[in-house]
C-alpha atoms as a PDB file:
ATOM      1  CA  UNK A   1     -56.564  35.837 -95.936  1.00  0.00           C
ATOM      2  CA  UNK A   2     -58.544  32.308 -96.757  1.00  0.00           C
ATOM      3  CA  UNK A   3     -59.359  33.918-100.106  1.00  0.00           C
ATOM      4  CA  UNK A   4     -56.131  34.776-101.327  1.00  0.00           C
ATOM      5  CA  UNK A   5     -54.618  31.829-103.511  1.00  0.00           C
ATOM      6  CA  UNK A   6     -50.848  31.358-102.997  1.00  0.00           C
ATOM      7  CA  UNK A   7     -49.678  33.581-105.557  1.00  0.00           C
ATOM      8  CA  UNK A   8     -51.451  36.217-103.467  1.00  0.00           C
ATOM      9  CA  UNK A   9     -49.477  35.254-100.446  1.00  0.00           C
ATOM     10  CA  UNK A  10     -46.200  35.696-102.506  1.00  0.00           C
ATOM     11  CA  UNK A  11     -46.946  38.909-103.909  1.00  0.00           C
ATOM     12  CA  UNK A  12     -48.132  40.189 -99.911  1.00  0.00           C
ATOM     13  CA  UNK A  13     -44.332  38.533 -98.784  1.00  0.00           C
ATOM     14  CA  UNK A  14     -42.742  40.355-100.920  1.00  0.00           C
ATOM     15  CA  UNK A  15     -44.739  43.646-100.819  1.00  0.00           C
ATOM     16  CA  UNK A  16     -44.360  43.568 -96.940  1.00  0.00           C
ATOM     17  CA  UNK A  17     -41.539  43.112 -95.732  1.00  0.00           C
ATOM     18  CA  UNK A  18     -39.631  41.324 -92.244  1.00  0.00           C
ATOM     19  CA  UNK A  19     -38.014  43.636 -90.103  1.00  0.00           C
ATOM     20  CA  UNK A  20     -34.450  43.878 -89.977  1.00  0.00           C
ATOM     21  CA  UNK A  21     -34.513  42.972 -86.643  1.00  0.00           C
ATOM     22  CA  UNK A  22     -35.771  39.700 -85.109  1.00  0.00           C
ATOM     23  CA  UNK A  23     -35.365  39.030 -81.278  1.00  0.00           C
ATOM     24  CA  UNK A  24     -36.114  35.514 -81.810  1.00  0.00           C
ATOM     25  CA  UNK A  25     -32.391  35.322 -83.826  1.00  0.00           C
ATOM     26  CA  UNK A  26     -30.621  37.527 -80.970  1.00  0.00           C
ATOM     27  CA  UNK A  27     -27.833  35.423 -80.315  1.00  0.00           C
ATOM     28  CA  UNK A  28     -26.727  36.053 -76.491  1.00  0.00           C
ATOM     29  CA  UNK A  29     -24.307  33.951 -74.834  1.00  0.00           C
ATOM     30  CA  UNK A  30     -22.736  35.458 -71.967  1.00  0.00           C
ATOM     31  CA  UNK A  31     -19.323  33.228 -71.201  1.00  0.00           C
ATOM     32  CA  UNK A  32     -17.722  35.966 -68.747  1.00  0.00           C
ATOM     33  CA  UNK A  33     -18.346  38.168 -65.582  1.00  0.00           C
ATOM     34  CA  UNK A  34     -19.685  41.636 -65.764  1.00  0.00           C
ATOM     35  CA  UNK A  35     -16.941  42.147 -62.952  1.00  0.00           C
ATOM     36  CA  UNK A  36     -12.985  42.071 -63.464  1.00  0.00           C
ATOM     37  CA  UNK A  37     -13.310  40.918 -60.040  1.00  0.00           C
ATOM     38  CA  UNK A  38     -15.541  37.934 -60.074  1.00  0.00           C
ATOM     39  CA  UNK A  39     -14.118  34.781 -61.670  1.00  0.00           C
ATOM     40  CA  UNK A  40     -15.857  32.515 -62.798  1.00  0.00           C
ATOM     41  CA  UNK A  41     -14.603  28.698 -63.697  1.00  0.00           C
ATOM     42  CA  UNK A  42     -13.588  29.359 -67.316  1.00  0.00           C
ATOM     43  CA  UNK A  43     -11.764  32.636 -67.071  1.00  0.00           C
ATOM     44  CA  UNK A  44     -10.203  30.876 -63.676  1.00  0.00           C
ATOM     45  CA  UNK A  45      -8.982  28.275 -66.107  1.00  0.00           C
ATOM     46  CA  UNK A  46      -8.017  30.056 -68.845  1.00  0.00           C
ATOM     47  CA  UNK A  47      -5.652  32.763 -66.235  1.00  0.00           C
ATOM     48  CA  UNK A  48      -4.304  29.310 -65.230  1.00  0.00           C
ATOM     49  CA  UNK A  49      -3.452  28.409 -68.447  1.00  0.00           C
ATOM     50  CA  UNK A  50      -1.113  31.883 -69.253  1.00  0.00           C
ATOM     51  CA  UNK A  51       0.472  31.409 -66.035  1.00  0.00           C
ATOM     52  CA  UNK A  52       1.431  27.878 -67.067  1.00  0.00           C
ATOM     53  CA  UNK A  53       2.838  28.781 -70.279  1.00  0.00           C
ATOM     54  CA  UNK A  54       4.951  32.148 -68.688  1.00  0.00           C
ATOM     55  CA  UNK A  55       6.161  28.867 -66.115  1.00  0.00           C
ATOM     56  CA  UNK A  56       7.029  26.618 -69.482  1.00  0.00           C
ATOM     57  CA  UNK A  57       8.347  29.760 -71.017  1.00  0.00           C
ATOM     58  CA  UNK A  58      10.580  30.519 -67.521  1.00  0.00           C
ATOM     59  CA  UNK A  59      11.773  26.627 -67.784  1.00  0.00           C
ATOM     60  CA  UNK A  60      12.916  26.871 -71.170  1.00  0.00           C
ATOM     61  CA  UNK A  61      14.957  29.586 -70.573  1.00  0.00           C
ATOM     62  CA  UNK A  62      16.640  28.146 -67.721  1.00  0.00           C
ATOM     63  CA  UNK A  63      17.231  25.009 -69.847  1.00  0.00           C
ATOM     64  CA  UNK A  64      15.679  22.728 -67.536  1.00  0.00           C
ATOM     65  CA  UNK A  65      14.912  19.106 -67.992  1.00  0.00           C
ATOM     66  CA  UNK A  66      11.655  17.720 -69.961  1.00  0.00           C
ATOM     67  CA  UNK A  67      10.436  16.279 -67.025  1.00  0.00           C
ATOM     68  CA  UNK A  68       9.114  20.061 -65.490  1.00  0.00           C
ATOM     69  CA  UNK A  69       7.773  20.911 -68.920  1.00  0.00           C
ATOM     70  CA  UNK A  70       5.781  17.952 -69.469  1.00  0.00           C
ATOM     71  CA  UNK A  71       4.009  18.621 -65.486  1.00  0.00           C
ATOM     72  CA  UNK A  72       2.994  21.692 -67.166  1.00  0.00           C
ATOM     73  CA  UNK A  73       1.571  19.781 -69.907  1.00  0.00           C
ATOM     74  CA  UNK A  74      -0.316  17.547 -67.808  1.00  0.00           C
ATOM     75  CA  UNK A  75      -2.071  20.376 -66.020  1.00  0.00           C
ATOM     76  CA  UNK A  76      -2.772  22.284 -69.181  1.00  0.00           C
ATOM     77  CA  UNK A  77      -4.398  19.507 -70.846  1.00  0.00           C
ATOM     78  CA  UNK A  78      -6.281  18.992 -67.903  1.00  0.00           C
ATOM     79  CA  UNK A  79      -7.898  22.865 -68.220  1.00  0.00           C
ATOM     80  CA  UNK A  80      -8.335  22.778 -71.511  1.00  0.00           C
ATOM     81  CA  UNK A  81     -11.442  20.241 -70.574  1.00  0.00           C
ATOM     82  CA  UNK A  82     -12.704  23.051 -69.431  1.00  0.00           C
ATOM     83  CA  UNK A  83     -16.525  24.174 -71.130  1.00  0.00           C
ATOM     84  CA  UNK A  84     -15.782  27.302 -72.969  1.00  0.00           C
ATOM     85  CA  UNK A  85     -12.184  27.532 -73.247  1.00  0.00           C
ATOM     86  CA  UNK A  86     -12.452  27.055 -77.347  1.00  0.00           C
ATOM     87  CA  UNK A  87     -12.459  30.673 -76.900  1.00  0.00           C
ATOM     88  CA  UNK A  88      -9.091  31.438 -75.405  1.00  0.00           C
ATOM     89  CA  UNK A  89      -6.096  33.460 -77.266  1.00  0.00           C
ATOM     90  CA  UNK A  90      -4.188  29.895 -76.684  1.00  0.00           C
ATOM     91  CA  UNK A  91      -6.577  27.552 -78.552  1.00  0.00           C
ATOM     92  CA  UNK A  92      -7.602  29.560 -80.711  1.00  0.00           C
ATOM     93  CA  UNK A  93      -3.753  30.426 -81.933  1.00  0.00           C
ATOM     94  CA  UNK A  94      -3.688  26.768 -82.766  1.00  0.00           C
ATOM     95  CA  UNK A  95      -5.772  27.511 -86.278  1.00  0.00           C
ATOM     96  CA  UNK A  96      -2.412  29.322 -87.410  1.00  0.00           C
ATOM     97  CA  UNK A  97      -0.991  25.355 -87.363  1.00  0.00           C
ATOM     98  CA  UNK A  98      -4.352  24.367 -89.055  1.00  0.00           C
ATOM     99  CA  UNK A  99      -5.578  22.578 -85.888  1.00  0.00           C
ATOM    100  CA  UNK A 100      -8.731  23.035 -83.907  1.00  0.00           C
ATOM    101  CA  UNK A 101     -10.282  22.708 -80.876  1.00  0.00           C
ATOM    102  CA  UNK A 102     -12.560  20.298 -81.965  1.00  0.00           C
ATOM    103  CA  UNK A 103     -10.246  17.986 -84.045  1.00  0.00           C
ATOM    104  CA  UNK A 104      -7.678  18.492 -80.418  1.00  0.00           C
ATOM    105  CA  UNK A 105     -10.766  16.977 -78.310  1.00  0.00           C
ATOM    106  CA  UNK A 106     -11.329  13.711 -80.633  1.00  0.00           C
ATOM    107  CA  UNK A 107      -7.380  13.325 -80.309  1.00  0.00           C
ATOM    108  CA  UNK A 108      -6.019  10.369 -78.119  1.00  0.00           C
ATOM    109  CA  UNK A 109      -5.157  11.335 -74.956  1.00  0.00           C
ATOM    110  CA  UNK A 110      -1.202  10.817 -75.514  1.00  0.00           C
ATOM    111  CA  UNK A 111      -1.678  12.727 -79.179  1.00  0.00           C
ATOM    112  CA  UNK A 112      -3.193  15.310 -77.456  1.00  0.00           C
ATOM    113  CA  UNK A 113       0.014  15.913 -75.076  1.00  0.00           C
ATOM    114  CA  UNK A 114       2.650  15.348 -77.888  1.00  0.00           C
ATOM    115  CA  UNK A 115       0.902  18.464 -79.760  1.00  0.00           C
ATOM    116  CA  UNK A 116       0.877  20.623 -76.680  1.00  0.00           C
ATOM    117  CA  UNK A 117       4.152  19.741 -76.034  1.00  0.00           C
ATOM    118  CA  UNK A 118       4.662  21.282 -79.929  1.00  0.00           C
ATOM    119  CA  UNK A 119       2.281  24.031 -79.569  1.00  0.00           C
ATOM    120  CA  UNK A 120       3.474  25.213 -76.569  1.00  0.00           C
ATOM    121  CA  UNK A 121       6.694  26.651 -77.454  1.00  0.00           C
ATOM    122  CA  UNK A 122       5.386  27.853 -80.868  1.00  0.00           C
ATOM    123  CA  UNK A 123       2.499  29.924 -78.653  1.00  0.00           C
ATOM    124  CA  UNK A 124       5.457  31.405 -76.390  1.00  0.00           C
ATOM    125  CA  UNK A 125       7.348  32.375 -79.539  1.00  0.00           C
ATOM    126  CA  UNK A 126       4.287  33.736 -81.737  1.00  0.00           C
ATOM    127  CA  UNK A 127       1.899  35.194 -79.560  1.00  0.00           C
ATOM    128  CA  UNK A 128       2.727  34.964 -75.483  1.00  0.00           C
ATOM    129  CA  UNK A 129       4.913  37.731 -75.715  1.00  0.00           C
ATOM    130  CA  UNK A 130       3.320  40.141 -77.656  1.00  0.00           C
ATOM    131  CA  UNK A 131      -0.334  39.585 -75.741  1.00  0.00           C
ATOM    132  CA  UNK A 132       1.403  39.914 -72.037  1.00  0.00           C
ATOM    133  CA  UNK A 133       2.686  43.414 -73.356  1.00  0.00           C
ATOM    134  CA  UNK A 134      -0.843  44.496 -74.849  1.00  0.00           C
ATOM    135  CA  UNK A 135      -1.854  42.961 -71.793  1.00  0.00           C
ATOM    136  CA  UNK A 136      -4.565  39.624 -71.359  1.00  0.00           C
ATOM    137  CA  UNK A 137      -7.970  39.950 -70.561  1.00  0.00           C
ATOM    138  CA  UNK A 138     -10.938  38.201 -70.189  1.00  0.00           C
ATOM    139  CA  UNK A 139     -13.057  39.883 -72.510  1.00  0.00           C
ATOM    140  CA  UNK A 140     -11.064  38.147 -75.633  1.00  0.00           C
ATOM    141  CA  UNK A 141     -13.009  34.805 -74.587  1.00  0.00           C
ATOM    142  CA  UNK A 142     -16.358  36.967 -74.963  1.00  0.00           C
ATOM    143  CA  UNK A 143     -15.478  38.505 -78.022  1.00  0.00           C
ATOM    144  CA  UNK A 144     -14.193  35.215 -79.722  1.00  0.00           C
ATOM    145  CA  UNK A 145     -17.438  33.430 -78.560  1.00  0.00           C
ATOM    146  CA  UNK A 146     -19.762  36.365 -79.541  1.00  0.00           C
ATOM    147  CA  UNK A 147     -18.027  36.260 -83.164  1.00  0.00           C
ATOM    148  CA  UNK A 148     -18.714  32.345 -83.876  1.00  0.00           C
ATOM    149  CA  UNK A 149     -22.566  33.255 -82.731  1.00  0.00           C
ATOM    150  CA  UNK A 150     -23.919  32.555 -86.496  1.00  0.00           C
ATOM    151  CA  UNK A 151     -22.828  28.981 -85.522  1.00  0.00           C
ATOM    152  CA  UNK A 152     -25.869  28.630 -83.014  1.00  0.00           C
ATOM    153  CA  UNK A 153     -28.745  29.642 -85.653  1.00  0.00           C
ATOM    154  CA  UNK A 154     -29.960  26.125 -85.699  1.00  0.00           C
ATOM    155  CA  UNK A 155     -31.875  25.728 -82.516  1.00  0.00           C
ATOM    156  CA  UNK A 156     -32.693  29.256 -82.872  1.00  0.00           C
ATOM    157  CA  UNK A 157     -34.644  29.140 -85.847  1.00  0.00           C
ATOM    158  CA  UNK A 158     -36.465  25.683 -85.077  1.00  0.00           C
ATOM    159  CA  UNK A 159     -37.165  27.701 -81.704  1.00  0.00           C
ATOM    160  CA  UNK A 160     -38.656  30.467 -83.734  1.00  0.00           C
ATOM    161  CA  UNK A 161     -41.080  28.661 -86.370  1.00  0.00           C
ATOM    162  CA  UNK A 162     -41.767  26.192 -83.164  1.00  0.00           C
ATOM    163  CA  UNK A 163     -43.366  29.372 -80.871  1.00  0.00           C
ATOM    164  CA  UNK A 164     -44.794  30.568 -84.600  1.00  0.00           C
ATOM    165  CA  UNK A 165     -46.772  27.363 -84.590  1.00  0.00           C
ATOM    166  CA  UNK A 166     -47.707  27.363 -80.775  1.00  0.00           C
ATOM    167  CA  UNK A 167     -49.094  30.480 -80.845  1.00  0.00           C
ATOM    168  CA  UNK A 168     -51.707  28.859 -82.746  1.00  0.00           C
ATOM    169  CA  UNK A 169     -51.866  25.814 -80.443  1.00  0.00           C
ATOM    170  CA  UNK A 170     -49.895  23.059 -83.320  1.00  0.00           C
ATOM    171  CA  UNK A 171     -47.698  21.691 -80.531  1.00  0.00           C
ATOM    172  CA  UNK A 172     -44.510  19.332 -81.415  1.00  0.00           C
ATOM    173  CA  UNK A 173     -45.247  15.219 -82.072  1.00  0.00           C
ATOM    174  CA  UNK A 174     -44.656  13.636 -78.811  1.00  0.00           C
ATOM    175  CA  UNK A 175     -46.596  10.868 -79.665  1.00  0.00           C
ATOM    176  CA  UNK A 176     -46.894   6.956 -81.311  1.00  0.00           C
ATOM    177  CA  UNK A 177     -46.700   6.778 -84.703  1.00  0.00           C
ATOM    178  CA  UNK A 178     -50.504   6.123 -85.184  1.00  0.00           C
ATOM    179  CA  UNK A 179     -51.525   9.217 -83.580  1.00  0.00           C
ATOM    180  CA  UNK A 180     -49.891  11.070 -86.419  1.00  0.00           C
ATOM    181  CA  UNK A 181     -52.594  10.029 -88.602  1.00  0.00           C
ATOM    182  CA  UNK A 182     -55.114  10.300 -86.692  1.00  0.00           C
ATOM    183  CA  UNK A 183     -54.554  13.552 -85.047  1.00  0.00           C
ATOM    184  CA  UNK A 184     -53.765  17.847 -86.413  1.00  0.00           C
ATOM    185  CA  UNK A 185     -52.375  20.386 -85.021  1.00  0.00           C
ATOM    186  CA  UNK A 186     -48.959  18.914 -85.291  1.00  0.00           C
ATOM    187  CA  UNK A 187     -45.267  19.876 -85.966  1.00  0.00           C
ATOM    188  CA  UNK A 188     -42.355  17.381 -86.493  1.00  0.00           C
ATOM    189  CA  UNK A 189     -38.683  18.727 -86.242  1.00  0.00           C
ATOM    190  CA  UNK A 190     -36.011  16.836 -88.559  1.00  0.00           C
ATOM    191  CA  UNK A 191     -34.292  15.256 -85.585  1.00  0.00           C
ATOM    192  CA  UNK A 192     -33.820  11.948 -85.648  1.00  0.00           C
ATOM    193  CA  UNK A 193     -37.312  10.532 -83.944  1.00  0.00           C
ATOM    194  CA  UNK A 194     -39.121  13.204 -86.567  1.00  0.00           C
ATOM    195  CA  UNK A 195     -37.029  11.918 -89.192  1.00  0.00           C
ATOM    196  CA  UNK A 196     -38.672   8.325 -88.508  1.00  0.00           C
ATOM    197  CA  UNK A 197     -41.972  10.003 -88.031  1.00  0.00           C
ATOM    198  CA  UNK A 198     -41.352  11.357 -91.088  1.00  0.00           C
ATOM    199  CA  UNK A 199     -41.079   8.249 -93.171  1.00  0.00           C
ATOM    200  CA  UNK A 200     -43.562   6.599 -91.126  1.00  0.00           C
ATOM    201  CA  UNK A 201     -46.251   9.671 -92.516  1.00  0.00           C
ATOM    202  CA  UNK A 202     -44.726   9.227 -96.036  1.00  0.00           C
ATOM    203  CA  UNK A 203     -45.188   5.554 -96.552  1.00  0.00           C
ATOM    204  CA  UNK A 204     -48.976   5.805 -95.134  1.00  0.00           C
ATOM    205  CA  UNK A 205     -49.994   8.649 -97.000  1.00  0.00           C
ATOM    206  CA  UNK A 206     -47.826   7.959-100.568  1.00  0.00           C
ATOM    207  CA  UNK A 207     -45.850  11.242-100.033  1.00  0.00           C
ATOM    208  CA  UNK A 208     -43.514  11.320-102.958  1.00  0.00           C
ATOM    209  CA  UNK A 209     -41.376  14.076-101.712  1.00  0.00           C
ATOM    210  CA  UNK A 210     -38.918  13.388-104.445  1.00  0.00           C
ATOM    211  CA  UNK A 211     -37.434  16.653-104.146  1.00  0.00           C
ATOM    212  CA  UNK A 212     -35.230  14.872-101.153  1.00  0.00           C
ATOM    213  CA  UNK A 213     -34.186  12.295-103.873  1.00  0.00           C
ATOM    214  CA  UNK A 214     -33.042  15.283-105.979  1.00  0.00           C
ATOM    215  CA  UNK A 215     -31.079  16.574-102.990  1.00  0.00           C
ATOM    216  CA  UNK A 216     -29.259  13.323-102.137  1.00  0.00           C
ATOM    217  CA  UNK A 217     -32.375  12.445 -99.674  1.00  0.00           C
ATOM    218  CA  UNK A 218     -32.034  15.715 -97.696  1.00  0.00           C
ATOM    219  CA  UNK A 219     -34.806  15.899 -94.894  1.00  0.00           C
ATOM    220  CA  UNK A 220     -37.190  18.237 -94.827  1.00  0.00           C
ATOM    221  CA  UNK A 221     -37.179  20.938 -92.130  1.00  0.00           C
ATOM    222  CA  UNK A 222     -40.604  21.264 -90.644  1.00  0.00           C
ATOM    223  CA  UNK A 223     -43.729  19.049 -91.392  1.00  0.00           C
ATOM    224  CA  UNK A 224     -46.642  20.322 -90.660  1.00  0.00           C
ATOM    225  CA  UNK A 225     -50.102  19.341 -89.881  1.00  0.00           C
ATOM    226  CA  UNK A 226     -52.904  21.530 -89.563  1.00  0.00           C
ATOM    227  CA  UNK A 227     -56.848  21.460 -90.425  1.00  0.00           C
ATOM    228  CA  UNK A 228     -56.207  17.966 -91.910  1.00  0.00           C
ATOM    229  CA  UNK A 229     -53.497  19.255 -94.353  1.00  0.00           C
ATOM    230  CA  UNK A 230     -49.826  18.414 -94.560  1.00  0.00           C
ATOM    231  CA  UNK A 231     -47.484  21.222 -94.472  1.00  0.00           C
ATOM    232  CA  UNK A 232     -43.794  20.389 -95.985  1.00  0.00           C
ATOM    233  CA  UNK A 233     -41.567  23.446 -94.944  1.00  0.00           C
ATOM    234  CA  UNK A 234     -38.217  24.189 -95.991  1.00  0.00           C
ATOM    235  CA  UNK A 235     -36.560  27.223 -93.984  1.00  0.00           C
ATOM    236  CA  UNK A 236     -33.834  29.731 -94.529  1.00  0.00           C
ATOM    237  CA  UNK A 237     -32.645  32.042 -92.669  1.00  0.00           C
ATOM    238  CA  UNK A 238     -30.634  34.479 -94.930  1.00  0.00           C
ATOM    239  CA  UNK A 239     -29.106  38.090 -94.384  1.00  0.00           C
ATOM    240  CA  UNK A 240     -28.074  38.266 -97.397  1.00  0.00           C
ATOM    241  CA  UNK A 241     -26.808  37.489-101.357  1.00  0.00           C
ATOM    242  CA  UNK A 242     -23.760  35.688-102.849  1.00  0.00           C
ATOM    243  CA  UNK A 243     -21.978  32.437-103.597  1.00  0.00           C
ATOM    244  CA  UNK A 244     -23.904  29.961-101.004  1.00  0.00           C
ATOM    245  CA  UNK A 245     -26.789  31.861-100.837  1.00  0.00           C
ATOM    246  CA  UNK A 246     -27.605  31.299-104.313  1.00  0.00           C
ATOM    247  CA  UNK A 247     -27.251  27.692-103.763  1.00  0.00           C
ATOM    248  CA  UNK A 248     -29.752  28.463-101.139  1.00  0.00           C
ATOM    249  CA  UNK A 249     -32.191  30.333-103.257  1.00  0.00           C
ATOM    250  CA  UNK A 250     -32.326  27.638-105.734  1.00  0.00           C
ATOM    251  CA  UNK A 251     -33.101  25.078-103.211  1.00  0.00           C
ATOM    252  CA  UNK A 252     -36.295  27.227-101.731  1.00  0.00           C
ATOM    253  CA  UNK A 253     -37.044  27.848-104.955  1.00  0.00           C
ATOM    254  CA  UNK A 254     -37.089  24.330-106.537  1.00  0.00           C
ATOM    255  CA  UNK A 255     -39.123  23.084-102.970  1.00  0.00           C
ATOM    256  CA  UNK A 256     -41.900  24.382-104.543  1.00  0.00           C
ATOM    257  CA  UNK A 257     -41.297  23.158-107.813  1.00  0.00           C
ATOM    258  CA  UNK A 258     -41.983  19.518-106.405  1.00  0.00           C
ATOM    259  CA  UNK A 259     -45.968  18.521-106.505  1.00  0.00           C
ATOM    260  CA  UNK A 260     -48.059  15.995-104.455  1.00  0.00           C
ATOM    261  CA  UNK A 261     -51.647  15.145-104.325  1.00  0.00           C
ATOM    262  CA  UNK A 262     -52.889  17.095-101.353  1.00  0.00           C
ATOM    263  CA  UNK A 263     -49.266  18.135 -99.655  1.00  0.00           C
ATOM    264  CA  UNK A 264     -48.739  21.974 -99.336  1.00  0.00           C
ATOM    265  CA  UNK A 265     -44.940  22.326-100.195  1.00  0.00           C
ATOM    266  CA  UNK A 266     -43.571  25.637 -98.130  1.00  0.00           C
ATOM    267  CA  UNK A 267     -40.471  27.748 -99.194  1.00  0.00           C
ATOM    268  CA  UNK A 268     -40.192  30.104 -96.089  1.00  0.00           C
ATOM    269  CA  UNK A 269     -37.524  32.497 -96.689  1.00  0.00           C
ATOM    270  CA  UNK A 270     -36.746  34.182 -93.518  1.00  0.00           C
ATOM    271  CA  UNK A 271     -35.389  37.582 -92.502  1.00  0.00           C
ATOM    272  CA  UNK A 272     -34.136  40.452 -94.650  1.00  0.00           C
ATOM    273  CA  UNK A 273     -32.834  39.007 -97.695  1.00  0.00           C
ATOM    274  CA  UNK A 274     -36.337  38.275 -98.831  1.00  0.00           C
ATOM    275  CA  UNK A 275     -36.368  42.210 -98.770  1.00  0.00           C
ATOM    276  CA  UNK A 276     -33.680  42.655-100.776  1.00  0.00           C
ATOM    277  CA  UNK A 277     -34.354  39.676-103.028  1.00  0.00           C
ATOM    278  CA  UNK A 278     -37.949  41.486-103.449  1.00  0.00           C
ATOM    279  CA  UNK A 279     -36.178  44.814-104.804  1.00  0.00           C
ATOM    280  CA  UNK A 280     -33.655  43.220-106.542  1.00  0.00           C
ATOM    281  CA  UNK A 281     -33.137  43.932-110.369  1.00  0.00           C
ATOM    282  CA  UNK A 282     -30.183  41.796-111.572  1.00  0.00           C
ATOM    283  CA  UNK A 283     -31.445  39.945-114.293  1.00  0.00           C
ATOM    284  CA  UNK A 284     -30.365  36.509-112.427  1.00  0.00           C
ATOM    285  CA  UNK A 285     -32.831  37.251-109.241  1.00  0.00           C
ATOM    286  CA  UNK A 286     -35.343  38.550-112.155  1.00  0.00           C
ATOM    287  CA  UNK A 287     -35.513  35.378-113.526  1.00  0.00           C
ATOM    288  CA  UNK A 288     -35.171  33.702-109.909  1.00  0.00           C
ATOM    289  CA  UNK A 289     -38.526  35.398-109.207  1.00  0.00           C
ATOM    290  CA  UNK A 290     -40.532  34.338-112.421  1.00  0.00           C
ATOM    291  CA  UNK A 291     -39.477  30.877-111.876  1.00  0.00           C
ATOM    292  CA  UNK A 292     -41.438  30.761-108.544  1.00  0.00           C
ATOM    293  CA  UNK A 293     -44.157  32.477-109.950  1.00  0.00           C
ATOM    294  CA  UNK A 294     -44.502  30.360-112.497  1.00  0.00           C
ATOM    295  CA  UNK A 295     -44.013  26.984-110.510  1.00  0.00           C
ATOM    296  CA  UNK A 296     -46.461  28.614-107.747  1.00  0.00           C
ATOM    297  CA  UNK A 297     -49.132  28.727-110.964  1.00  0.00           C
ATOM    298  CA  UNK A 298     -48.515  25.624-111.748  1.00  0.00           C
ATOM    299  CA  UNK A 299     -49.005  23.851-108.280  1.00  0.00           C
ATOM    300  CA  UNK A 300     -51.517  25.791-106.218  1.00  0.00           C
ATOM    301  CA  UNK A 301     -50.845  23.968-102.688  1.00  0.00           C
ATOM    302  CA  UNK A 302     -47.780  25.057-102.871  1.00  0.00           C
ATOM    303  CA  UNK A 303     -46.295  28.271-101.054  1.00  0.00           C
ATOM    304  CA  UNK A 304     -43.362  30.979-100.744  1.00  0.00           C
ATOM    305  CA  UNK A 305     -43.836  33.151 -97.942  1.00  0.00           C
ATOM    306  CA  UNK A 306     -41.325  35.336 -95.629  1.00  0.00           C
ATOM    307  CA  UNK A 307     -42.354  35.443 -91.750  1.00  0.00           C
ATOM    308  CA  UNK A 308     -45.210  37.459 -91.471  1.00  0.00           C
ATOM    309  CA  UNK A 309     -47.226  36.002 -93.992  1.00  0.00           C
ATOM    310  CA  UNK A 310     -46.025  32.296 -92.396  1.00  0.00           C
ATOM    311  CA  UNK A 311     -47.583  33.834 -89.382  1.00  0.00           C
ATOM    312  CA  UNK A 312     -50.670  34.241 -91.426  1.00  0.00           C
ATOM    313  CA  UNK A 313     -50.807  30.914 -93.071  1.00  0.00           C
ATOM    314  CA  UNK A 314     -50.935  29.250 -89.999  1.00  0.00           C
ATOM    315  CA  UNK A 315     -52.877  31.963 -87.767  1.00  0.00           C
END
């Protein structure tokens, strides 16, 4: 592996590919019981919150005064503090009225009640009804929470390239700033204390990194520093083609565009669409292709590698 050059590292990516399935990007996040049985605190809250609304519904009807209605408010705004409960039929009707549960929580407390006090009624109307005759369960919270899981890939890949880089004993920067130039074997993460570690590296060493400048100064994913060489590593994690994966493509692709004296500049395009994007004949991906060729000729420290042969970079 030491004597291949990096063009021989692409042309290995692409000839071998990632497997289609990673556990490192399984996605698990149990929110219910496996039991009908036993309740736990969020499907207690959100069974409080239907029998609520039937008891706002059952007030309405009987035409009584605002004053009932509005104790059911109170109590309903009070569950829906409640960790988890984003994923209920209720809140999650609320996106019909172009409202969500996040732009409900930063809501004064008194806005907050004047909406349910709107939403309420229009819930009863739209949905209550119909979802007491198909009858409620608890499994909608799991299934609403299981189908947002492409929202939690953040930690999940910086989890994956940071046991990548363990393996091979390059532990995260926990540090003072002078260490970081006088010790390898390192990883920063772009939160905000690598961010400043970040700059502090890049004014002592002269990095350039101007392709952040190009990208309205982006940060850079990973940096990197192993056997007394700086690693700059920009990560995707892609399934597959289209509209804002293109936009993602370029950007992996014009990372290693960018040159600096002694700085290895990393595209690492993770998961299956690096398969596909291998195999792919459309004359726009053709031409994708013999751009990073060509700007992998033309700066030799420079890298684009799926997940295996980031494994091998490093190991």
């Amino acid at each position: 592996m030491l004597n291949m050059d990096n063009l021989e590292l692409y042309q290995f990516s692409m000839e071998n590919a990632d497997d289609t399935t990673d556990e490192l990007y399984k996605k698990e996040k149990i929110i219910i019981t496996k039991k009908k049985d036993d309740i736990n605190q969020l499907m207690s809250a959100n069974n409080k919150i239907l029998d609520y609304i039937t008891a706002f519904q059952v007030l309405e009807e009987l035409n009584k005064d605002d004053g009932d209605k509005m104790a059911i408010v109170l109590e309903i705004a009070n569950l829906l503090e409640t960790k988890g409960i984003n994923n209920s039929e209720f809140t999650n009707y609320w996106c019909i009225h172009d409202m969500s549960y996040s732009s409900y929580e930063s809501m004064p407390y008194w806005t907050k009640l004047e909406f349910l006090k709107f939403i309420i009624p229009e819930y009863i109307k739209n949905r209550h009804v119909m979802y007491k005759n198909h009858w409620y369960t608890s499994t909608t919270l799991q299934v609403r929470s299981d189908s947002v899981a492409h929202k939690r890939s953040w930690w999940l890949w910086a989890s994956k390239v940071s046991s990548i880089l363990e393996t091979f004993g390059i532990q995260k920067h926990e540090w003072d700033n002078e260490s970081l130039l006088t010790n390898d074997h390192y990883y920063i993460l772009p939160d905000k204390d690598g961010k400043k570690k970040f700059n502090f590296l890049k004014d002592k060493l002269h990095i350039k990194f101007s392709w952040s400048e190009d990208k309205q100064w982006k940060a850079t994913d990973f940096l990197i520093k192993h056997d007394w060489k700086i690693y700059i590593v920009e990560h995707k994690h892609m399934k597959e083609g289209g509209g804002w994966q293109d936009k993602q493509i370029a950007e992996v692709i014009d990372f290693v565009k960018h040159a600096d004296d002694d700085i290895c500049y990393v595209s690492f395009l993770d998961w299956v669409y690096f398969n596909k994007f291998w195999n792919d004949t459309d004359p726009k991906t053709v031409e994708q292709k013999a751009q990073i060729m060509k700007y992998l000729e033309q700066n030799k420290n420079n890298y684009f590698l799926n997940t295996q042969w980031f494994i091998k970079l490093f190991s």
